[in-house]
PDB file of N, CA and C in Angstrom:
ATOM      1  N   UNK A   1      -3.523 -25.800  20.972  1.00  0.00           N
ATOM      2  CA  UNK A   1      -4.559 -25.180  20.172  1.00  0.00           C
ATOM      3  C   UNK A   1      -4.939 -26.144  19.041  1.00  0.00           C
ATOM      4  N   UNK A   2      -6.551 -26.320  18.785  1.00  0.00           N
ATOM      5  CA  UNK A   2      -6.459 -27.455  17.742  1.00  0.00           C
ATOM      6  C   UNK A   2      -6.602 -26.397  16.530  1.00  0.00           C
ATOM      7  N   UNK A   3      -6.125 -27.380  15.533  1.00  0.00           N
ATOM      8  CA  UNK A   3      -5.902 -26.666  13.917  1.00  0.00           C
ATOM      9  C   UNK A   3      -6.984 -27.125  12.896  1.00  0.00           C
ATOM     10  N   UNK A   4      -7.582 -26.346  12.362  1.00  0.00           N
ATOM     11  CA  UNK A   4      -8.983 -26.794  11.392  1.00  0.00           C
ATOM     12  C   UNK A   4      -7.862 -26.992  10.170  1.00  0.00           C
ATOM     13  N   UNK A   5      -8.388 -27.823   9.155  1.00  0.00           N
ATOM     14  CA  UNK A   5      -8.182 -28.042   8.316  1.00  0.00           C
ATOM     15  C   UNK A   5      -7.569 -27.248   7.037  1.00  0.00           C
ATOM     16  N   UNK A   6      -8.325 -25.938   7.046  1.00  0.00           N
ATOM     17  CA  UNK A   6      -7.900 -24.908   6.057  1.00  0.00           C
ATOM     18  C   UNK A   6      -6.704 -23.756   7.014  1.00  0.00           C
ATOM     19  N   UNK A   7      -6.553 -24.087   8.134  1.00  0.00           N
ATOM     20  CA  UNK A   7      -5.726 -23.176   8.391  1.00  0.00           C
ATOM     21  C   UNK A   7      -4.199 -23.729   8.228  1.00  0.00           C
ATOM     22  N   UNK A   8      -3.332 -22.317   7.717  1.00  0.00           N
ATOM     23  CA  UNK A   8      -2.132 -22.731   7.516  1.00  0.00           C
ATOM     24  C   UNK A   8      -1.045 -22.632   8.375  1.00  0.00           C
ATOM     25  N   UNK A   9      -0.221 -23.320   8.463  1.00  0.00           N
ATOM     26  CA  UNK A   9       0.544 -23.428   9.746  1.00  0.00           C
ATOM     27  C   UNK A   9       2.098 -22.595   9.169  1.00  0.00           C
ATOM     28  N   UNK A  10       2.500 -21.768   9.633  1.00  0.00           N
ATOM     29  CA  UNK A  10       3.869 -21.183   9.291  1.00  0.00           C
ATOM     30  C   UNK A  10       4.713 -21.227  10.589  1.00  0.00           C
ATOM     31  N   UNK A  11       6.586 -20.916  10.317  1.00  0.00           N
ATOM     32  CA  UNK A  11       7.005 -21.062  11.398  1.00  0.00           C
ATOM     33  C   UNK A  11       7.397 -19.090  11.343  1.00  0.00           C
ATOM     34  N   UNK A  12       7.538 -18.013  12.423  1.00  0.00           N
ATOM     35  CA  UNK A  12       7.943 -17.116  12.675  1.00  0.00           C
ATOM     36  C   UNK A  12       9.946 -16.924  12.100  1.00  0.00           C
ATOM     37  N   UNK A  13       9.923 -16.318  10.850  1.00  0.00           N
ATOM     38  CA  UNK A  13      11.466 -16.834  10.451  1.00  0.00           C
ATOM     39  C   UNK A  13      12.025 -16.267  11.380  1.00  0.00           C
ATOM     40  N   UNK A  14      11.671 -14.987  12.701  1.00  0.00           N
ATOM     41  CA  UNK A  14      13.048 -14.896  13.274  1.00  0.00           C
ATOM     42  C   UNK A  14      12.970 -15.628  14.824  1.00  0.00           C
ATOM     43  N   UNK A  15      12.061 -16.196  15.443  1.00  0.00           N
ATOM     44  CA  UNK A  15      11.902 -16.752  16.445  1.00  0.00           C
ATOM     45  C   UNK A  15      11.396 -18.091  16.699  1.00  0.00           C
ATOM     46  N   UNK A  16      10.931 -18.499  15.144  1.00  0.00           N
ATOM     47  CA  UNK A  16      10.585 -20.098  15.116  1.00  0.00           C
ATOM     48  C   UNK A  16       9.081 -20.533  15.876  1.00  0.00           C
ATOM     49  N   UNK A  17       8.843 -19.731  16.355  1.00  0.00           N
ATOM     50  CA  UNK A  17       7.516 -19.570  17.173  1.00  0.00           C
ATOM     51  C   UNK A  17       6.551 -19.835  15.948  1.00  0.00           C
ATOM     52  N   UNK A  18       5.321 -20.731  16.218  1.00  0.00           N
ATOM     53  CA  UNK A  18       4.380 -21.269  15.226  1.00  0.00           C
ATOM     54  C   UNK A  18       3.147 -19.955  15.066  1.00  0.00           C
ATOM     55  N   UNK A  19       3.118 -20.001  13.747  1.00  0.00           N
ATOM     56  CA  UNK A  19       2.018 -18.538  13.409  1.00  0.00           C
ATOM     57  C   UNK A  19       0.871 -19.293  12.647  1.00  0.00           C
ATOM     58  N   UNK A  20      -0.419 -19.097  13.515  1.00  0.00           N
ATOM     59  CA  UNK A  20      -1.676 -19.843  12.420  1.00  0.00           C
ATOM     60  C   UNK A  20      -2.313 -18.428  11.635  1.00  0.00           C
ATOM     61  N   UNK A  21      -2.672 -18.524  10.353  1.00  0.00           N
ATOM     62  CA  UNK A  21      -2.973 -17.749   9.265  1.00  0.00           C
ATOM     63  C   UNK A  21      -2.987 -16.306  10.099  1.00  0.00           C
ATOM     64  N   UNK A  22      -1.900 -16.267  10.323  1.00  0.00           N
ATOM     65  CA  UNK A  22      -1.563 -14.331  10.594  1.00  0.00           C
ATOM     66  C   UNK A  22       0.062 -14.515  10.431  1.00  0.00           C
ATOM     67  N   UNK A  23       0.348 -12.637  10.580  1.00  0.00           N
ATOM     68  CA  UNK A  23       2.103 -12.828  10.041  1.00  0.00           C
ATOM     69  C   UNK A  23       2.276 -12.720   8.677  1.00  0.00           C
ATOM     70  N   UNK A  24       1.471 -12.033   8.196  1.00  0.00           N
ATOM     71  CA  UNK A  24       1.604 -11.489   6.171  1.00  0.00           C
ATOM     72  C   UNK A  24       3.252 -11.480   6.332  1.00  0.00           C
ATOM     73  N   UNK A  25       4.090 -11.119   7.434  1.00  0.00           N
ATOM     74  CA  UNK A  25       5.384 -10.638   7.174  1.00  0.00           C
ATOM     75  C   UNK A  25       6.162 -11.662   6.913  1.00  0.00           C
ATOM     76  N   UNK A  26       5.597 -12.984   7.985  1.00  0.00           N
ATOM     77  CA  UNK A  26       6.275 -13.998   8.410  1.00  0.00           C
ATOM     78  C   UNK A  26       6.876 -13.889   9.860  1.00  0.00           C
ATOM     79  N   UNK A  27       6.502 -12.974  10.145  1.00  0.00           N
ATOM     80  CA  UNK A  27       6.447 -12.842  12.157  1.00  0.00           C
ATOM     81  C   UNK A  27       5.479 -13.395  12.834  1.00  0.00           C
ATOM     82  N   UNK A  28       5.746 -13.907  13.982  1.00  0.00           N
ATOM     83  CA  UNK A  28       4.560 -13.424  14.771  1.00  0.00           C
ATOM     84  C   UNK A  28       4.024 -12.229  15.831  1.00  0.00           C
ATOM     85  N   UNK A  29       3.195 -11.633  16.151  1.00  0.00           N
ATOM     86  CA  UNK A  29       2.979 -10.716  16.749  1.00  0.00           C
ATOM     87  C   UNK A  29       3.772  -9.619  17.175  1.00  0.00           C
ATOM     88  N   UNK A  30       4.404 -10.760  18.500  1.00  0.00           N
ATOM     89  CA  UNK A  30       5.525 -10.463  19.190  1.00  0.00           C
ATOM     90  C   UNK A  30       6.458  -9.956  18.501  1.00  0.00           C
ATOM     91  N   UNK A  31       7.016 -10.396  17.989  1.00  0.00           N
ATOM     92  CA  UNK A  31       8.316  -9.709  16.898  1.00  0.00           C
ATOM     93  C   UNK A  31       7.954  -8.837  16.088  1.00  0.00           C
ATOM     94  N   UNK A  32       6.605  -8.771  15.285  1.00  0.00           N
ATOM     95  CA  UNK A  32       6.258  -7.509  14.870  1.00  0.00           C
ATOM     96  C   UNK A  32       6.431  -6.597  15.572  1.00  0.00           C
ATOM     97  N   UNK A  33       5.578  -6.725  17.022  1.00  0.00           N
ATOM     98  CA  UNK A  33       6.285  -5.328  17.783  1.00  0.00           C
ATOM     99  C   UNK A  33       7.469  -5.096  18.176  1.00  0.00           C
ATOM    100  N   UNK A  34       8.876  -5.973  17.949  1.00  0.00           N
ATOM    101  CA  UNK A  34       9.790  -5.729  18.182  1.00  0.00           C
ATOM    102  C   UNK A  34      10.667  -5.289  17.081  1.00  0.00           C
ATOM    103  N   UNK A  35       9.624  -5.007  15.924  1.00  0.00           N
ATOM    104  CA  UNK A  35      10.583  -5.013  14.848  1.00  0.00           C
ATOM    105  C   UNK A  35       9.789  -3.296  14.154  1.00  0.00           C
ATOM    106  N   UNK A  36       8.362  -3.755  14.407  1.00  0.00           N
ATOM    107  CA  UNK A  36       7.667  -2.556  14.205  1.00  0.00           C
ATOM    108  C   UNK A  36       6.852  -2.997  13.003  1.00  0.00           C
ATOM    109  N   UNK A  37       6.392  -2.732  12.222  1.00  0.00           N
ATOM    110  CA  UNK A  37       5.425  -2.944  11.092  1.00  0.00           C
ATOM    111  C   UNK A  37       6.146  -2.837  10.162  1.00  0.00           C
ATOM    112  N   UNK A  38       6.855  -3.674   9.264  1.00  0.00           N
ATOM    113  CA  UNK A  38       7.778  -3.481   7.602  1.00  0.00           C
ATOM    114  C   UNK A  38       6.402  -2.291   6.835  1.00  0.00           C
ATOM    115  N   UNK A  39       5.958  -2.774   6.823  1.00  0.00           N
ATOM    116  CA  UNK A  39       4.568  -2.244   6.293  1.00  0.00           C
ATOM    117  C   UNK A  39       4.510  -0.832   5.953  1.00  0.00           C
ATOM    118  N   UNK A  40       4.814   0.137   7.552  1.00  0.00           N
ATOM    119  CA  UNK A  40       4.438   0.877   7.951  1.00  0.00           C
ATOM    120  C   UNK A  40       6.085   2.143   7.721  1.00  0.00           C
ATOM    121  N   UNK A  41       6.760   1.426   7.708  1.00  0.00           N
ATOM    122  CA  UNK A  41       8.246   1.727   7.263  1.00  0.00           C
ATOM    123  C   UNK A  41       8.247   2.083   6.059  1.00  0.00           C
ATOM    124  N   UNK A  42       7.719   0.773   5.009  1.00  0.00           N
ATOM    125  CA  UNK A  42       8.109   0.965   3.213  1.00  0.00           C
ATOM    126  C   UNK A  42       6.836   2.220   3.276  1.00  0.00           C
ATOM    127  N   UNK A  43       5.655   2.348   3.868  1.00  0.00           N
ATOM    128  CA  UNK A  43       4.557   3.235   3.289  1.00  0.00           C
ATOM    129  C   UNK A  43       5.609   4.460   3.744  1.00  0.00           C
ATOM    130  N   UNK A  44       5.657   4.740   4.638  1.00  0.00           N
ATOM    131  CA  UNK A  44       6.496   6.255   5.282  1.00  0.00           C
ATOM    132  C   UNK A  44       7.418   6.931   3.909  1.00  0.00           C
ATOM    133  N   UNK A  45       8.712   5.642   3.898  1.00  0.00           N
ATOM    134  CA  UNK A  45       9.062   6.216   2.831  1.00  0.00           C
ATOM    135  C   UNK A  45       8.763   6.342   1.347  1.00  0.00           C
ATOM    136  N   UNK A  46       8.138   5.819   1.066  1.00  0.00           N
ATOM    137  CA  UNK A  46       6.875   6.405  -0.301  1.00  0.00           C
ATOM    138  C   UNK A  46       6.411   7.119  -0.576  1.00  0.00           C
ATOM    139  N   UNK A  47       5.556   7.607   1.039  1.00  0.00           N
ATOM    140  CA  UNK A  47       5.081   8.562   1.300  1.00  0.00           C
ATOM    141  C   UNK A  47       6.076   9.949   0.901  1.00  0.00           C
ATOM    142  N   UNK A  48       7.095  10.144   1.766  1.00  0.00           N
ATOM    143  CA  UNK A  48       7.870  10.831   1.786  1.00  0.00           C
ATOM    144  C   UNK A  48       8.651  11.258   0.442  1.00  0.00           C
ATOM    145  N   UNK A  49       9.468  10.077  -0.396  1.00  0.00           N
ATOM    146  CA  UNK A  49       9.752  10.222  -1.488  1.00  0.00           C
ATOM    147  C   UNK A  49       7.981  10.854  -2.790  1.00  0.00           C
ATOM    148  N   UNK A  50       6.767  10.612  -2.521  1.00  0.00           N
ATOM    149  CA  UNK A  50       6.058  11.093  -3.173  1.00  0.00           C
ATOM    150  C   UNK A  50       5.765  12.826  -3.042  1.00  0.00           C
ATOM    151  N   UNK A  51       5.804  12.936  -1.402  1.00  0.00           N
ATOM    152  CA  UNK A  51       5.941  14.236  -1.526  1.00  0.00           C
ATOM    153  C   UNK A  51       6.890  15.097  -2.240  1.00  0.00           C
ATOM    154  N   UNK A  52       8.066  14.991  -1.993  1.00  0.00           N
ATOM    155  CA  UNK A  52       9.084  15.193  -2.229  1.00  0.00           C
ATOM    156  C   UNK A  52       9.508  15.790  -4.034  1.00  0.00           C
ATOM    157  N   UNK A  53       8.653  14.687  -4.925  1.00  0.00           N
ATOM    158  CA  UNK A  53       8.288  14.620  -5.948  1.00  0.00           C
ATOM    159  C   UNK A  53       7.472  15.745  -6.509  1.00  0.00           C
ATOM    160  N   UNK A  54       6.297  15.848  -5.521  1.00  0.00           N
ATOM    161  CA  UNK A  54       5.252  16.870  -5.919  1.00  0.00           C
ATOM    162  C   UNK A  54       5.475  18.151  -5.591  1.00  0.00           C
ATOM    163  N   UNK A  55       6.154  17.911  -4.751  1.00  0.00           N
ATOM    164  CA  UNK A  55       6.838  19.778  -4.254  1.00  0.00           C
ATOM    165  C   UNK A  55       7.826  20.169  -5.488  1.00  0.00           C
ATOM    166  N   UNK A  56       8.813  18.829  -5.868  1.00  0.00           N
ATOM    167  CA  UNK A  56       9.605  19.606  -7.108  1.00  0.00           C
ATOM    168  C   UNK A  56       8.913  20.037  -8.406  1.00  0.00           C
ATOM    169  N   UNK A  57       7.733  19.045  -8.691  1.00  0.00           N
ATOM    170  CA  UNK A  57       6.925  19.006  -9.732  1.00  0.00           C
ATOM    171  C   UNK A  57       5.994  19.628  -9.810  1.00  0.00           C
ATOM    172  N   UNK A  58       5.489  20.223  -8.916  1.00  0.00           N
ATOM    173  CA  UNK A  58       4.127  20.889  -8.638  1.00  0.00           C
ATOM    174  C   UNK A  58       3.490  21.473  -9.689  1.00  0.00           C
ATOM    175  N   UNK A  59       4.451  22.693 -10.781  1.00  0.00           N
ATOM    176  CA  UNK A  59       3.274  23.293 -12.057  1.00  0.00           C
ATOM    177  C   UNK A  59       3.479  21.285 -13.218  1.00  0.00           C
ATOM    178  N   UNK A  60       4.188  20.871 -13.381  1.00  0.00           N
ATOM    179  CA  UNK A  60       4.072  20.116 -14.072  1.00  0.00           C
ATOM    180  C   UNK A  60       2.821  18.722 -13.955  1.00  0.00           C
ATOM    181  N   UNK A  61       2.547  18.556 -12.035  1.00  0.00           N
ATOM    182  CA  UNK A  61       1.463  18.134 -11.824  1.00  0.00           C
ATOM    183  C   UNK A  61      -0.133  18.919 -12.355  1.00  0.00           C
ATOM    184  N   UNK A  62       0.168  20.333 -11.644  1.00  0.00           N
ATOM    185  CA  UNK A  62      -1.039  21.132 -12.320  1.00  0.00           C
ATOM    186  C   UNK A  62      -1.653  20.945 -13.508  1.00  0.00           C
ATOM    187  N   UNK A  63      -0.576  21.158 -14.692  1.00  0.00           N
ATOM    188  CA  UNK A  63      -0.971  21.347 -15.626  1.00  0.00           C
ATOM    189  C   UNK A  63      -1.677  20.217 -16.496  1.00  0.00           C
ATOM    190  N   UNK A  64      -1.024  19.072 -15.775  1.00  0.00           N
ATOM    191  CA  UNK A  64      -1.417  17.801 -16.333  1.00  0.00           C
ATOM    192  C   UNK A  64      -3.257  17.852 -15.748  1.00  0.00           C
ATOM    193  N   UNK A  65      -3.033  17.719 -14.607  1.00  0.00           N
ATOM    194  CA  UNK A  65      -4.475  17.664 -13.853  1.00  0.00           C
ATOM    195  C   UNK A  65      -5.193  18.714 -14.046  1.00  0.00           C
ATOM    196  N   UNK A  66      -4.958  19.748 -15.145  1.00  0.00           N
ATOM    197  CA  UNK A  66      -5.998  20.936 -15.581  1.00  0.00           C
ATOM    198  C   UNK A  66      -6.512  19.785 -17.279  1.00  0.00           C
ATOM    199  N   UNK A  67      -5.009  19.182 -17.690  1.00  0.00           N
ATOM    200  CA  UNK A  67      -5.299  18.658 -18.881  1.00  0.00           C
ATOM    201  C   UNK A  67      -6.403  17.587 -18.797  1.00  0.00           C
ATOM    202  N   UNK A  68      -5.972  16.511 -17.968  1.00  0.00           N
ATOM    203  CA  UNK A  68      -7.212  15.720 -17.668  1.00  0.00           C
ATOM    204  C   UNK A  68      -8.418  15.937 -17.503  1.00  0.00           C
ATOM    205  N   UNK A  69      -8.366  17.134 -16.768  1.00  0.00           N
ATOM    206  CA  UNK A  69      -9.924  17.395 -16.599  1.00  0.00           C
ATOM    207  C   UNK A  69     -10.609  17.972 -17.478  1.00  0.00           C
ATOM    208  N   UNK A  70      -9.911  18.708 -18.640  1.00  0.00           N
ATOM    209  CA  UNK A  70     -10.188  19.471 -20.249  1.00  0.00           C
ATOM    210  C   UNK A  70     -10.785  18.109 -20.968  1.00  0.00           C
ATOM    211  N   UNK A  71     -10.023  16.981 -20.672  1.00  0.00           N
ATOM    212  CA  UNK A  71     -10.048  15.696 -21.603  1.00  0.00           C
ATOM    213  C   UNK A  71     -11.753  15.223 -21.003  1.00  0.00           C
ATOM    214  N   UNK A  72     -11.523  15.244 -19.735  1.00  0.00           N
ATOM    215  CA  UNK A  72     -12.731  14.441 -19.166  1.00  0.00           C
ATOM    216  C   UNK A  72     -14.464  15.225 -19.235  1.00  0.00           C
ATOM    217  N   UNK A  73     -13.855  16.413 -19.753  1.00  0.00           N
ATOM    218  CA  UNK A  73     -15.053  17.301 -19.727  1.00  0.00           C
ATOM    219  C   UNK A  73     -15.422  16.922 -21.772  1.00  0.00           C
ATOM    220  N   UNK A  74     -14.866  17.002 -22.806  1.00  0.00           N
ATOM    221  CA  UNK A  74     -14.867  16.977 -23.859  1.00  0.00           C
ATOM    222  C   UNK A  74     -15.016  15.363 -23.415  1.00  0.00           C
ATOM    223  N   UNK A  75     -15.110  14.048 -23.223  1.00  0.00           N
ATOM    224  CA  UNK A  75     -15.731  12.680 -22.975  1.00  0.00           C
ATOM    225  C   UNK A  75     -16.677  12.888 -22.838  1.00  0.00           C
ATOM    226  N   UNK A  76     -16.965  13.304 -21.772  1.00  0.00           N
ATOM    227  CA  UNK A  76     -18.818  13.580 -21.096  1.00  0.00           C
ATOM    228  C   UNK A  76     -19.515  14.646 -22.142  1.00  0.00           C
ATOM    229  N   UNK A  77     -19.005  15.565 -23.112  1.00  0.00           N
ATOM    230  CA  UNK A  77     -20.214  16.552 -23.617  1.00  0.00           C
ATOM    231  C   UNK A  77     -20.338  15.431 -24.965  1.00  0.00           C
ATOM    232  N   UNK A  78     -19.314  14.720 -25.289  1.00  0.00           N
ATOM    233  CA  UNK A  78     -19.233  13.482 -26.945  1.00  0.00           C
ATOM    234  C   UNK A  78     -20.320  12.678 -26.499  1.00  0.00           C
ATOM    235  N   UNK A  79     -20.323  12.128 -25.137  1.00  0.00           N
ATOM    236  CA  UNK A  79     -21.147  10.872 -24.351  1.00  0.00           C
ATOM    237  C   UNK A  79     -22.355  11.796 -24.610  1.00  0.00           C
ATOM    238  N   UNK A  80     -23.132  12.872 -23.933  1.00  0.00           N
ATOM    239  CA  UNK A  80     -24.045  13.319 -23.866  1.00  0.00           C
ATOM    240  C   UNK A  80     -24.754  13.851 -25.201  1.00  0.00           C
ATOM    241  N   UNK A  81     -23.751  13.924 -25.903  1.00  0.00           N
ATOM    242  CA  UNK A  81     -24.051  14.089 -27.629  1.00  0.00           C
ATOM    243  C   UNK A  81     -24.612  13.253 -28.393  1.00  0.00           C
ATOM    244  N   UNK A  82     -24.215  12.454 -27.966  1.00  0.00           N
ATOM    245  CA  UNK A  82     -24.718  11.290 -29.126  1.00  0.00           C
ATOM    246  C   UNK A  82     -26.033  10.697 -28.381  1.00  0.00           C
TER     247      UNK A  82
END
């Protein structure tokens, strides 16, 4: 395969296999699917730990997000005031 100039050449850290500008992980393809998406793993549990959060927190989310929107309504009538 020829290589243009701006492309960067990496090696695959677990198979050594050459990756041109793809592999954010440092895989190539192949091993992504053998490994699965890191990506897609750290989002899950984020995900999960965020829910988790909001179910314990839920009136303490409310109340905040009733407050904000008290705040954001008194911005816009000051803005429209003047």
């Amino acid at each position: 395969m020829k290589k243009n100039k701006n492309e960067e050449t990496k090696k695959c850290w677990k198979c050594g296999r050459e990756i041109i500008n793809e592999g954010k992980f440092g895989l190539c393809p192949t091993c992504v699917n053998e490994y699965g998406t890191p990506l897609m793993a750290v989002a899950g549990c984020g995900f999960a730990v965020g829910v988790k959060y909001a179910v314990e927190n839920h009136d303490k989310i409310a109340k905040g997000a009733v407050k904000a929107a008290g705040t954001a309504v008194k911005v816009a009538r000051n803005m429209l005031d003047k």
